[in-house]
C-alpha atoms as a PDB file:
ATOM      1  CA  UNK A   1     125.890 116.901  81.387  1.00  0.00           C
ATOM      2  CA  UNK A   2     123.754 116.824  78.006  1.00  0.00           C
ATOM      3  CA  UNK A   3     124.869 119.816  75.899  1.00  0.00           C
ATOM      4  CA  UNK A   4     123.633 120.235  71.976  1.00  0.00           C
ATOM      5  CA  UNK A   5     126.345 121.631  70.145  1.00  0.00           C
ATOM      6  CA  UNK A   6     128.991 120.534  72.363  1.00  0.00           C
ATOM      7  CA  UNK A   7     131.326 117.502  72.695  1.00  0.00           C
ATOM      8  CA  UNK A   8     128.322 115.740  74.496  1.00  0.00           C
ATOM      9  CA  UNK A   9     126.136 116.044  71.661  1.00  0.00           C
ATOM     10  CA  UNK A  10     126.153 112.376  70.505  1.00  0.00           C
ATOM     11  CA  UNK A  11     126.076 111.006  73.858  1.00  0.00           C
ATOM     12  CA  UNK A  12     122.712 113.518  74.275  1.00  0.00           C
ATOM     13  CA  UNK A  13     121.329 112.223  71.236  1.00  0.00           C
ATOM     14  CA  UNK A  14     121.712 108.839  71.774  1.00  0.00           C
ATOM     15  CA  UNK A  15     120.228 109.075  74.854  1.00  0.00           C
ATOM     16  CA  UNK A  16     117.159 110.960  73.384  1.00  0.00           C
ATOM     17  CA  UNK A  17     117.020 108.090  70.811  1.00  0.00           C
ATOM     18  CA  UNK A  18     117.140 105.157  73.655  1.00  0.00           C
ATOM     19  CA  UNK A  19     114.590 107.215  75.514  1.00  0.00           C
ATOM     20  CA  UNK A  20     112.132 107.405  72.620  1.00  0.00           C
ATOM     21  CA  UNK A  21     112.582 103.671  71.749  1.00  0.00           C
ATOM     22  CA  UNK A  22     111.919 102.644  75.212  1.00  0.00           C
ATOM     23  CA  UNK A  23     108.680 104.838  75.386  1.00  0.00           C
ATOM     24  CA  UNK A  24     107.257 103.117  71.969  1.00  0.00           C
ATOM     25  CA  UNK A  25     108.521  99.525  74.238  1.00  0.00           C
ATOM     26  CA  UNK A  26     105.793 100.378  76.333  1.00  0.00           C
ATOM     27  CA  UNK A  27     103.677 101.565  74.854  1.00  0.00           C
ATOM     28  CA  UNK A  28     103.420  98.604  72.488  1.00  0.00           C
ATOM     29  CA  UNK A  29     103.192  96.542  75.930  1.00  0.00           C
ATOM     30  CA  UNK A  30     100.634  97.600  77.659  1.00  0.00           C
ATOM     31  CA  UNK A  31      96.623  97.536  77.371  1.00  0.00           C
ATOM     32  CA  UNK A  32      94.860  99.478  75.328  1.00  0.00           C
ATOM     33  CA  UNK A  33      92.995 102.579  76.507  1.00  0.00           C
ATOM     34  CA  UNK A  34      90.610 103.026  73.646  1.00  0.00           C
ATOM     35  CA  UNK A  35      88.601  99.336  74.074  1.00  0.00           C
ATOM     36  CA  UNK A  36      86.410 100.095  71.505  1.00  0.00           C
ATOM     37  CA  UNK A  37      87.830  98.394  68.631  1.00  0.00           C
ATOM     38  CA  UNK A  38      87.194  95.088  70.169  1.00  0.00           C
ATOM     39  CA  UNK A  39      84.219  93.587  71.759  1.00  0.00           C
ATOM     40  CA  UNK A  40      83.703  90.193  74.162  1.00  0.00           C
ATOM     41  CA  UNK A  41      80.213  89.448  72.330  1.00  0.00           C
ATOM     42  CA  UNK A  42      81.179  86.151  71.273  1.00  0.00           C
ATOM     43  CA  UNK A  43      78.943  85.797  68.337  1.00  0.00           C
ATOM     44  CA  UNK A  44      80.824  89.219  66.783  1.00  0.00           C
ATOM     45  CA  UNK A  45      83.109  89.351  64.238  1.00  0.00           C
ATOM     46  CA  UNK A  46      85.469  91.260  66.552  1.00  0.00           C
ATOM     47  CA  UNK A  47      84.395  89.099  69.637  1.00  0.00           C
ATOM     48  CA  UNK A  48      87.319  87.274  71.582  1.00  0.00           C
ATOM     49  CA  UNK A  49      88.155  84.413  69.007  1.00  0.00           C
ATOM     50  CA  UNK A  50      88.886  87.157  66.531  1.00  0.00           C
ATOM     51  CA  UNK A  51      90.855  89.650  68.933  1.00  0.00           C
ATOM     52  CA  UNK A  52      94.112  88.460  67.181  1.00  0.00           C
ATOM     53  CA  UNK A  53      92.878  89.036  63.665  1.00  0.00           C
ATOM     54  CA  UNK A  54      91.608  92.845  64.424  1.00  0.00           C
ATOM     55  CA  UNK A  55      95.546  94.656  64.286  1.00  0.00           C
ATOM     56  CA  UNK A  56      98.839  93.113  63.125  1.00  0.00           C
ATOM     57  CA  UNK A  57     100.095  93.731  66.670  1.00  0.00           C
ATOM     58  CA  UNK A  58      97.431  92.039  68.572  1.00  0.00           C
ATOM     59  CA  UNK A  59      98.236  88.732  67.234  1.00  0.00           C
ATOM     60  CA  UNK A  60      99.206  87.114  70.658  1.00  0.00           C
ATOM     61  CA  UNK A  61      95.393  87.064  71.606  1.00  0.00           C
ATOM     62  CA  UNK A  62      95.388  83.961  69.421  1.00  0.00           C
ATOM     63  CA  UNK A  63      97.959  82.714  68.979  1.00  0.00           C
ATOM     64  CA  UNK A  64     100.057  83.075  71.993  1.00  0.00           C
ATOM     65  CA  UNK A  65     100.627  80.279  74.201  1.00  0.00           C
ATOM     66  CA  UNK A  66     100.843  82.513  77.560  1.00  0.00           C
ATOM     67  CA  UNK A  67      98.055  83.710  77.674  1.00  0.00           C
ATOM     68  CA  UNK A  68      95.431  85.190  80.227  1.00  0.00           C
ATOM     69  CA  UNK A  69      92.935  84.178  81.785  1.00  0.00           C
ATOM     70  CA  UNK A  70      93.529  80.636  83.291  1.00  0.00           C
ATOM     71  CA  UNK A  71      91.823  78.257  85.941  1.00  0.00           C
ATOM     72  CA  UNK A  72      93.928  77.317  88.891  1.00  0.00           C
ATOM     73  CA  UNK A  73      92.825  73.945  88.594  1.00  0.00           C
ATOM     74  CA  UNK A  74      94.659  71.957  91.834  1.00  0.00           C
ATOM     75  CA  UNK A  75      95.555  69.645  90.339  1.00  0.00           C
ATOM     76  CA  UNK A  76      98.168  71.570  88.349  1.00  0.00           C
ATOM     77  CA  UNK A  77      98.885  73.661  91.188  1.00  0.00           C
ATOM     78  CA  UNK A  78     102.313  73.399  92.811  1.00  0.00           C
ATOM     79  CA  UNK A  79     102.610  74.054  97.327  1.00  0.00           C
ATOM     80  CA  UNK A  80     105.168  76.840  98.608  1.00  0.00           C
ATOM     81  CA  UNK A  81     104.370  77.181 102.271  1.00  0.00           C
ATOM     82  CA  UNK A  82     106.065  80.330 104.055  1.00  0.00           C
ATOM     83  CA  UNK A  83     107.888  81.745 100.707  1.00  0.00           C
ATOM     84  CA  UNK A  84     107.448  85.554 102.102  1.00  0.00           C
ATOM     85  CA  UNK A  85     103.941  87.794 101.846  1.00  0.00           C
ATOM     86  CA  UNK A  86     103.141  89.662  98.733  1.00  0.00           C
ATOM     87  CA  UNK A  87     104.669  92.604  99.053  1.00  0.00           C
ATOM     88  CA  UNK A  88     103.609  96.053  98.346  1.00  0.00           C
ATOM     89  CA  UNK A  89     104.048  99.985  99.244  1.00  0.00           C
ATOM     90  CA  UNK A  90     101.333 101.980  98.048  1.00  0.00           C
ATOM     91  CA  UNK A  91     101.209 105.747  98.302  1.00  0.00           C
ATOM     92  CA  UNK A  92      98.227 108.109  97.760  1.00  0.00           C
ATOM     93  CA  UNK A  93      98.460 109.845  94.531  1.00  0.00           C
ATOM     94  CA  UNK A  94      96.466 111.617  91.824  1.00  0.00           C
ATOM     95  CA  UNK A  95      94.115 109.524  89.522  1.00  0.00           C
ATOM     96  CA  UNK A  96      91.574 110.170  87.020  1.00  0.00           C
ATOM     97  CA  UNK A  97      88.436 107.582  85.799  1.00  0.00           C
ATOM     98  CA  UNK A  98      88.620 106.710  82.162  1.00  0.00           C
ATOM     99  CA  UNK A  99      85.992 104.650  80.549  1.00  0.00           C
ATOM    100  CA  UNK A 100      88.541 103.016  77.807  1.00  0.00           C
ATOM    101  CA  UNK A 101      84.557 101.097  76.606  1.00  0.00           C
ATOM    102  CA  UNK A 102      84.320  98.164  78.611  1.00  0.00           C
ATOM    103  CA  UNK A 103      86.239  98.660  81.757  1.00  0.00           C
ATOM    104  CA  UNK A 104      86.430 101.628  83.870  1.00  0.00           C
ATOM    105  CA  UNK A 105      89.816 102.382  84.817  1.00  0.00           C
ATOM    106  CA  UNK A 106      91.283 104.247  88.143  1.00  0.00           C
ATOM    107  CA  UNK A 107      94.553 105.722  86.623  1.00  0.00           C
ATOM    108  CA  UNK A 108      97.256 106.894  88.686  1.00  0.00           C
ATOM    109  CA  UNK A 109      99.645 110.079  87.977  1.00  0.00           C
ATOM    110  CA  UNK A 110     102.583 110.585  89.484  1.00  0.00           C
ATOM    111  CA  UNK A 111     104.423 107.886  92.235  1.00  0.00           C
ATOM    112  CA  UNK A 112     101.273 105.800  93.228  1.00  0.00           C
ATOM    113  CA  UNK A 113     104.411 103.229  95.413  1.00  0.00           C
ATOM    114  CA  UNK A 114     104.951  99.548  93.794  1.00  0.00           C
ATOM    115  CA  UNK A 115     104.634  96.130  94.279  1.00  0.00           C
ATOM    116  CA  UNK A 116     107.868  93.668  94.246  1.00  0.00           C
ATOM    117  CA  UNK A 117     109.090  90.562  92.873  1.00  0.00           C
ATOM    118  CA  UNK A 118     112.151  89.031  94.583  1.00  0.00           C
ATOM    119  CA  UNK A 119     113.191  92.627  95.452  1.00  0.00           C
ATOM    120  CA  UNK A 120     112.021  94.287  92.367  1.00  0.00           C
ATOM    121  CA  UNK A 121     109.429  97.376  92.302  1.00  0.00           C
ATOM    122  CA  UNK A 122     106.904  97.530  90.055  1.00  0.00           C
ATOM    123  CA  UNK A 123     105.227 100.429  89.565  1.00  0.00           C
ATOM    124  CA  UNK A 124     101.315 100.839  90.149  1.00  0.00           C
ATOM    125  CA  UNK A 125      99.824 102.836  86.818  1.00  0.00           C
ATOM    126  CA  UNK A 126      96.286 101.746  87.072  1.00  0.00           C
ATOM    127  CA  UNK A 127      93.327  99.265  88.369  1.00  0.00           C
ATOM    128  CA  UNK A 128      90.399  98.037  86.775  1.00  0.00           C
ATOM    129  CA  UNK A 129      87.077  95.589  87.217  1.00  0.00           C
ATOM    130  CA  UNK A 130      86.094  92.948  85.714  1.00  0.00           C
ATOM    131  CA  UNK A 131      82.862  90.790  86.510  1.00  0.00           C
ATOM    132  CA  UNK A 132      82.158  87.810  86.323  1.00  0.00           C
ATOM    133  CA  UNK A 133      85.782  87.235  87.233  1.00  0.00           C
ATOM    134  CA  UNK A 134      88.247  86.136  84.501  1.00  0.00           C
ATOM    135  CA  UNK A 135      90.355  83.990  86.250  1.00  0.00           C
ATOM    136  CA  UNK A 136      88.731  80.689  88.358  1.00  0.00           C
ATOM    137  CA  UNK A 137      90.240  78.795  91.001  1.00  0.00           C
ATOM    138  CA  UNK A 138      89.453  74.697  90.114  1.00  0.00           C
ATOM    139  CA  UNK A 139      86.482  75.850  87.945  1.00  0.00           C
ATOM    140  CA  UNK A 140      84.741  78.391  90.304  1.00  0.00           C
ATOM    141  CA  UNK A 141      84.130  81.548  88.907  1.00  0.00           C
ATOM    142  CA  UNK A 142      83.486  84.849  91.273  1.00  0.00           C
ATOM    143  CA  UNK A 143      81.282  87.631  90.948  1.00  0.00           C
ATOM    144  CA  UNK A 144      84.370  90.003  90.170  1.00  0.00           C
ATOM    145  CA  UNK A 145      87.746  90.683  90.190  1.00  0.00           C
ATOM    146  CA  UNK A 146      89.748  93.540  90.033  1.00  0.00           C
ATOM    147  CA  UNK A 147      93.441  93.895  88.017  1.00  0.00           C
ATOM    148  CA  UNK A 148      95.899  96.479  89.803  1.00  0.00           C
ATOM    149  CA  UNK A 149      98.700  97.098  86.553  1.00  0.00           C
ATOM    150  CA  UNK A 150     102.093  97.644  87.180  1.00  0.00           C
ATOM    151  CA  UNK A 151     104.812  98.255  84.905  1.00  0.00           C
ATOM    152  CA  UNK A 152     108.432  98.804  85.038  1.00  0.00           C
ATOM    153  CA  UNK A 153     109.958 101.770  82.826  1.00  0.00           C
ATOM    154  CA  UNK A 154     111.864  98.642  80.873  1.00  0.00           C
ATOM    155  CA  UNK A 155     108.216  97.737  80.146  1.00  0.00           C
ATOM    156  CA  UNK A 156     108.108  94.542  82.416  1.00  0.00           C
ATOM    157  CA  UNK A 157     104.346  94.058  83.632  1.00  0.00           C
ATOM    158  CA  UNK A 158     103.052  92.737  87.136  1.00  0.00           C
ATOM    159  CA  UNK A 159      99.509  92.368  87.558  1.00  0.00           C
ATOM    160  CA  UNK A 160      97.940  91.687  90.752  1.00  0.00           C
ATOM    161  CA  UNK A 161      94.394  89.927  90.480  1.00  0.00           C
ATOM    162  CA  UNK A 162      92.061  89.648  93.950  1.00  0.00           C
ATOM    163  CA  UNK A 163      88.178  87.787  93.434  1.00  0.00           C
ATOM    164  CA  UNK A 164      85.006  89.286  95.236  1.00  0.00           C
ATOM    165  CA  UNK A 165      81.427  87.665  95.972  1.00  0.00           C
ATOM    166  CA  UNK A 166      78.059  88.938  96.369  1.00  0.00           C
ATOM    167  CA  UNK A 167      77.934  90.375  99.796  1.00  0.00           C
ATOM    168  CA  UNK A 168      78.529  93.233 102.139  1.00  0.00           C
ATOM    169  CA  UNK A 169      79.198  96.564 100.152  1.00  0.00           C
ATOM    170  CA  UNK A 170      83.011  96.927  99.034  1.00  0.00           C
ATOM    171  CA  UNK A 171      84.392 100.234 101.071  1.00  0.00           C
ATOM    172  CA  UNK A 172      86.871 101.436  98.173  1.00  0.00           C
ATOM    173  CA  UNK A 173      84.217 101.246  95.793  1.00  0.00           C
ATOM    174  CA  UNK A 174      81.838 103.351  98.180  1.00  0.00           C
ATOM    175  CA  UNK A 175      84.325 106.144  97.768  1.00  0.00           C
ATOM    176  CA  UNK A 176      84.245 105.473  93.852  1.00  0.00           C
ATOM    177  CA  UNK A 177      80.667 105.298  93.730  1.00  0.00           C
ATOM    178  CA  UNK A 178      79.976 109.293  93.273  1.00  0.00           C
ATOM    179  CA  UNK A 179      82.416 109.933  90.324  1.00  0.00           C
ATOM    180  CA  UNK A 180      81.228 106.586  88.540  1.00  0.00           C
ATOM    181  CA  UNK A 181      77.434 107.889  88.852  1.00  0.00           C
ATOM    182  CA  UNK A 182      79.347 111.250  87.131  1.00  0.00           C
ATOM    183  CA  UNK A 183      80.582 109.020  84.310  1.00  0.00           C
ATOM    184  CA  UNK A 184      77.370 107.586  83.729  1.00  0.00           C
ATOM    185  CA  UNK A 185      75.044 110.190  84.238  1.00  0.00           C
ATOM    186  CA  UNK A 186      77.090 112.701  81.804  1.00  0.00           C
ATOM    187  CA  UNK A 187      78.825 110.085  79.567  1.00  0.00           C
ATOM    188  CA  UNK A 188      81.982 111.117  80.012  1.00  0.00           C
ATOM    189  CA  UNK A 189      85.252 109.473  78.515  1.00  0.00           C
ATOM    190  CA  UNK A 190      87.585 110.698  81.819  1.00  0.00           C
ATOM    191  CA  UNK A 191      87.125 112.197  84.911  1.00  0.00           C
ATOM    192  CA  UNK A 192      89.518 113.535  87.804  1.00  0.00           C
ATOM    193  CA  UNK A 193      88.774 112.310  91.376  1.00  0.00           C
ATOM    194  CA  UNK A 194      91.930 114.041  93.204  1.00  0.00           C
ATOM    195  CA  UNK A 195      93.908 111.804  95.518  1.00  0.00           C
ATOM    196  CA  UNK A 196      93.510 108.701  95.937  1.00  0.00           C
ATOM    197  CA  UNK A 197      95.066 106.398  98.318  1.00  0.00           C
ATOM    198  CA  UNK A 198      95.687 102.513  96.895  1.00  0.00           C
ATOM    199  CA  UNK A 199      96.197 101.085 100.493  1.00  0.00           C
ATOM    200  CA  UNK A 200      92.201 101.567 100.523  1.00  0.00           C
ATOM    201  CA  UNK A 201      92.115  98.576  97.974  1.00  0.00           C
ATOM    202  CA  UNK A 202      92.110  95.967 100.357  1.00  0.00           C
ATOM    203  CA  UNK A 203      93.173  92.745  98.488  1.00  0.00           C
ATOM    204  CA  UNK A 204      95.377  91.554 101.826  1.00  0.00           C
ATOM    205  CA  UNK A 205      99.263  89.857 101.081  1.00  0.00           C
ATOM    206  CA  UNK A 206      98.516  86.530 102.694  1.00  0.00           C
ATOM    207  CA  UNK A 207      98.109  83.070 100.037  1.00  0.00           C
ATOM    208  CA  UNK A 208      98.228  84.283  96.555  1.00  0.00           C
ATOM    209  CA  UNK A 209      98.934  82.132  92.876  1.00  0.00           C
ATOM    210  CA  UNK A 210     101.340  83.281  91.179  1.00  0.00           C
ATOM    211  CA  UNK A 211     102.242  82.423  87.148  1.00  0.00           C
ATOM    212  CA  UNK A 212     103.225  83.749  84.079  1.00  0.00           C
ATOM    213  CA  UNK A 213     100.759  85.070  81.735  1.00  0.00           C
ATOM    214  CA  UNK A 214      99.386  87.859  79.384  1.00  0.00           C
ATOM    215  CA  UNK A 215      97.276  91.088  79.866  1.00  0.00           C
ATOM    216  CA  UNK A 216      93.585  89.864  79.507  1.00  0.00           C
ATOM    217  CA  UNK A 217      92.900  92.621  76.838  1.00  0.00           C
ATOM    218  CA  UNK A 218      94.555  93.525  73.534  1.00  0.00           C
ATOM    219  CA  UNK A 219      97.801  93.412  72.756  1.00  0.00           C
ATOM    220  CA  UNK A 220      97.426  90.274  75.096  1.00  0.00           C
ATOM    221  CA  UNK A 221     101.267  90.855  75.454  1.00  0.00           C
ATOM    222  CA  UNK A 222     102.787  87.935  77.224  1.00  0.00           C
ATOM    223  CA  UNK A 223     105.294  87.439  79.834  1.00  0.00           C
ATOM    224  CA  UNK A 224     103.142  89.107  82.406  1.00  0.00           C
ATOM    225  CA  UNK A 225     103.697  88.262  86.253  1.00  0.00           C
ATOM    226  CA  UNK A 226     100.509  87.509  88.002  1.00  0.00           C
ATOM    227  CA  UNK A 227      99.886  87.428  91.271  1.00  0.00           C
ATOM    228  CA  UNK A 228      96.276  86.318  92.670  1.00  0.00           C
ATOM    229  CA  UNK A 229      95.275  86.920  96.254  1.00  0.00           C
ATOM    230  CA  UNK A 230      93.387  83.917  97.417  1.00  0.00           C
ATOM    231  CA  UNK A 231      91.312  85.927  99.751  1.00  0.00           C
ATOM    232  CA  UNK A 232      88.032  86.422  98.314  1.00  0.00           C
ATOM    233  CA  UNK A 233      86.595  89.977  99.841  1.00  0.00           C
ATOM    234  CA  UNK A 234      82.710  90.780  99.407  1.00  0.00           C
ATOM    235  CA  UNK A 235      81.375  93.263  96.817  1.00  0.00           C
ATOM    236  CA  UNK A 236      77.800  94.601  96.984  1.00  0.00           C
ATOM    237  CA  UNK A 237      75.543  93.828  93.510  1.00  0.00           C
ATOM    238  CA  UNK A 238      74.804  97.572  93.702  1.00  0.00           C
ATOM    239  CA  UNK A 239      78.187  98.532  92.988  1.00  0.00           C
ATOM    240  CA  UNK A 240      78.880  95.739  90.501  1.00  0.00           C
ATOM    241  CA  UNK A 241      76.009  97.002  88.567  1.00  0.00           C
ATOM    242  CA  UNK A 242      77.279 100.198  88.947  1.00  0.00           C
ATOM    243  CA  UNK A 243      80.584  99.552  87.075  1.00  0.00           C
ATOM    244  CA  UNK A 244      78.891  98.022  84.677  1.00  0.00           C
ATOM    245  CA  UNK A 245      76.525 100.954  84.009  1.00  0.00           C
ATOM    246  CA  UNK A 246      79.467 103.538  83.719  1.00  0.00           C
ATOM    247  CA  UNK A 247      80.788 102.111  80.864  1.00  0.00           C
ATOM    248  CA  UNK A 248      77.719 101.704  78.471  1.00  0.00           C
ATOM    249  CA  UNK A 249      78.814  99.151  76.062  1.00  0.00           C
ATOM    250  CA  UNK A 250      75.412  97.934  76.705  1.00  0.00           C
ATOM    251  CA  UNK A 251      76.886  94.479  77.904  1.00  0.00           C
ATOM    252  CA  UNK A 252      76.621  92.910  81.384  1.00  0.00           C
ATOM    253  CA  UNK A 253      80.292  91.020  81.194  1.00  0.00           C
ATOM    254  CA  UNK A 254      83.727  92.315  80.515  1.00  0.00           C
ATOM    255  CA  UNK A 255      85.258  89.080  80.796  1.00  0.00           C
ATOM    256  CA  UNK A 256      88.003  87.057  78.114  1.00  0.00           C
ATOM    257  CA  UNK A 257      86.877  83.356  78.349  1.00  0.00           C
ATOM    258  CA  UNK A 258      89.681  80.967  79.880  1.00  0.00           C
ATOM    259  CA  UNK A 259      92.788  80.170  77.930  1.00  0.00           C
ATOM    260  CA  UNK A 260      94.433  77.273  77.390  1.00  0.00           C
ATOM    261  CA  UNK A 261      97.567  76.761  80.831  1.00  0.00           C
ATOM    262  CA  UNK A 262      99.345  74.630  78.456  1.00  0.00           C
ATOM    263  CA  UNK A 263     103.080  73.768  80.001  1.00  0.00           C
ATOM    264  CA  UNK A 264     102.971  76.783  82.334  1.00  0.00           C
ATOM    265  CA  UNK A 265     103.163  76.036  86.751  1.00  0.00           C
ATOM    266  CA  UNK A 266     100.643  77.258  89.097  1.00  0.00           C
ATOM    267  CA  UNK A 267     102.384  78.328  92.315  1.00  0.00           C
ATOM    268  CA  UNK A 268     100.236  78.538  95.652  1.00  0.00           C
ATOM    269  CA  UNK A 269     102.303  81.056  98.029  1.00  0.00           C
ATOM    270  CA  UNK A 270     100.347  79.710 100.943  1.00  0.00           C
ATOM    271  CA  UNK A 271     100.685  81.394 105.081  1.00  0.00           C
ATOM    272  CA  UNK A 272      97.281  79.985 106.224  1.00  0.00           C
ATOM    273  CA  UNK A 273      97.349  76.516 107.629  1.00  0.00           C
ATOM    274  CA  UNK A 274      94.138  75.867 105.440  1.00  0.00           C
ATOM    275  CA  UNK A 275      95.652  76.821 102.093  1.00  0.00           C
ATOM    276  CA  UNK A 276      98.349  74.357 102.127  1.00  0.00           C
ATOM    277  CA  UNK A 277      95.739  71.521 101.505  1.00  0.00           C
ATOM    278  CA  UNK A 278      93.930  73.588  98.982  1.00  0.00           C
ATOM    279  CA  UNK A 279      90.498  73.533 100.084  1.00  0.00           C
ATOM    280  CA  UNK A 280      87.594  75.128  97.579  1.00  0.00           C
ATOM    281  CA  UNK A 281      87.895  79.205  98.344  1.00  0.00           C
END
C-alpha cells in the first residue's frame, strides 16, 4: 500500500519518480506525432539528409548505424526454415485517425492484444502507411507498406512491416476509406472511428525477415525489432491515393530512402517450401 504521510511515503515517492522517468523513456523512444518539422523533399533543408541536424535528440537519423529502412538483398540474407510463425493476438479496441503531416496514423486506446518475440508481448499502439514502400526485398520496391508499432512499457519497440502491389482493393482499408475522406474533406488533425478490430489487417504469420533496426521517422531511435511478412497482399491505387490525399503535405511519397545494413544479419523465417530458396517476391 502507497500512503503519503505514512511510513510508505518514500517507497510511494520513489515509485512516482520511477514511473515518471519511465514515461519520459518512452516518450523519447518513440515516433513523433507532430511530422511537421521534418520533410522527405530531398532537395529541402529539412529533407532526409538533414533529419539528424533538425533537434539535438534526433541525431541517430544520421548518424546511427542501425538504422531503417534497408534492402533485404539475398545475398546477405541468412535461411531459418520452421523457426515457429509470427505470432500475434490482436483484440478489437478503440482508435482514432491522426494526420501527424505525412502519414496517417490508426491509433489504438486501450488493450489493442500484442505481438511476441521468443515469448515476449509487445504491445500494438498504432499502424501507419507508407508508399512507395520503404523497405525492398533484393532491390524491388512495392507500391506500399504498412508499419503496425508496438512498444513495451520499458520502451522496447517491435515493428511489424507487410508490402502491397497494385491490385484488387485492400478490405481493411475499405472500412478506413469513409473517415479518411472525413480527414480530407474537413482537414482535420484527428478523428475517432470507434472500434476497430486489428485481426482485419491481414498481413498473414507465414515467411517474414526479421532484423534489428530503427523507427523510419524521427527520433530514428535504434534497437528496433522488425519483422517483415514476405507475403505481398494487393492494394487498390484508389486507396493509395487516398492516403496520400488525407494528409495534404502536398507530396506523393512518405518514404526515408534506404540506409546503409552495415554489419547487421538478415534472417528469413521461412514455412513455404518456395521461400527457402529465396525466389524474387
Amino acid at each position: 500500500m502507497c500512503r503519503m504521510g505514512s511510513y510508505y511515503s518514500f517507497p510511494c515517492f520513489l515509485i512516482i519518480i520511477l514511473g515518471l522517468l519511465n514515461l519520459a523513456f518512452i516518450g523519447g523512444a518513440q515516433e513523433v506525432e507532430n511530422e511537421r518539422d521534418f520533410s522527405y523533399d530531398h532537395s529541402s533543408h529539412v529533407g532526409p539528409s538533414q533529419w539528424g541536424m533538425i533537434r539535438p535528440e534526433w541525431r541517430l537519423c544520421n548518424n546511427g548505424t542501425m538504422q531503417s529502412p534497408i534492402d533485404m538483398l539475398h545475398q546477405r540474407v541468412r535461411v531459418v526454415a520452421n523457426s515457429g510463425i509470427l505470432r500475434k493476438d490482436y483484440r478489437p479496441a478503440n482508435a482514432t485517425l491522426i494526420n501527424r503531416g505525412h502519414d496517417i496514423m490508426l491509433k489504438f486506446k486501450g488493450d489493442a492484444g500484442n505481438m511476441y518475440i521468443n515469448g515476449t508481448p509487445y504491445p500494438l499502439r498504432q499502424c501507419h502507411w507508407h508508399s512507395p514502400s520503404e523497405h525492398t526485398v533484393n532491390g524491388i520496391r512495392f507500391d506500399m507498406e504498412i508499419h503496425l508499432v508496438h512498444q513495451r512499457a520499458t520502451g522496447e519497440i517491435a515493428v511489424i512491416g507487410a508490402f502491397y502491389h497494385l491490385g484488387t482493393n485492400d478490405s481493411f482499408l475499405l472500412r478506413m476509406a469513409p473517415y479518411l475522406r472525413a480527414i480530407e474533406n474537413t482537414a482535420t488533425i484527428g478523428r475517432s472511428v470507434g472500434v476497430v478490430d486489428p485481426r482485419n489487417i491481414q498481413i498473414g504469420s507465414g515467411s517474414y525477415y526479421r532484423y534489428v533496426g530503427s523507427l523510419t521517422v524521427p527520433p530514428c531511435t535504434q534497437n528496433v525489432d522488425w519483422s517483415i511478412v514476405r507475403n505481398v497482399r494487393t492494394v487498390g491505387e484508389s486507396q493509395v491515393k487516398l492516403i496520400r490525399l488525407a494528409v495534404q503535405d502536398g507530396s506523393e511519397t512518405n518514404a526515408r530512402p534506404l540506409q546503409p545494413i552495415n554489419q547487421r544479419t538478415i534472417t528469413l523465417i521461412a514455412h513455404r517450401e518456395r521461400d527457402i530458396n529465396l525466389p524474387p517476391c
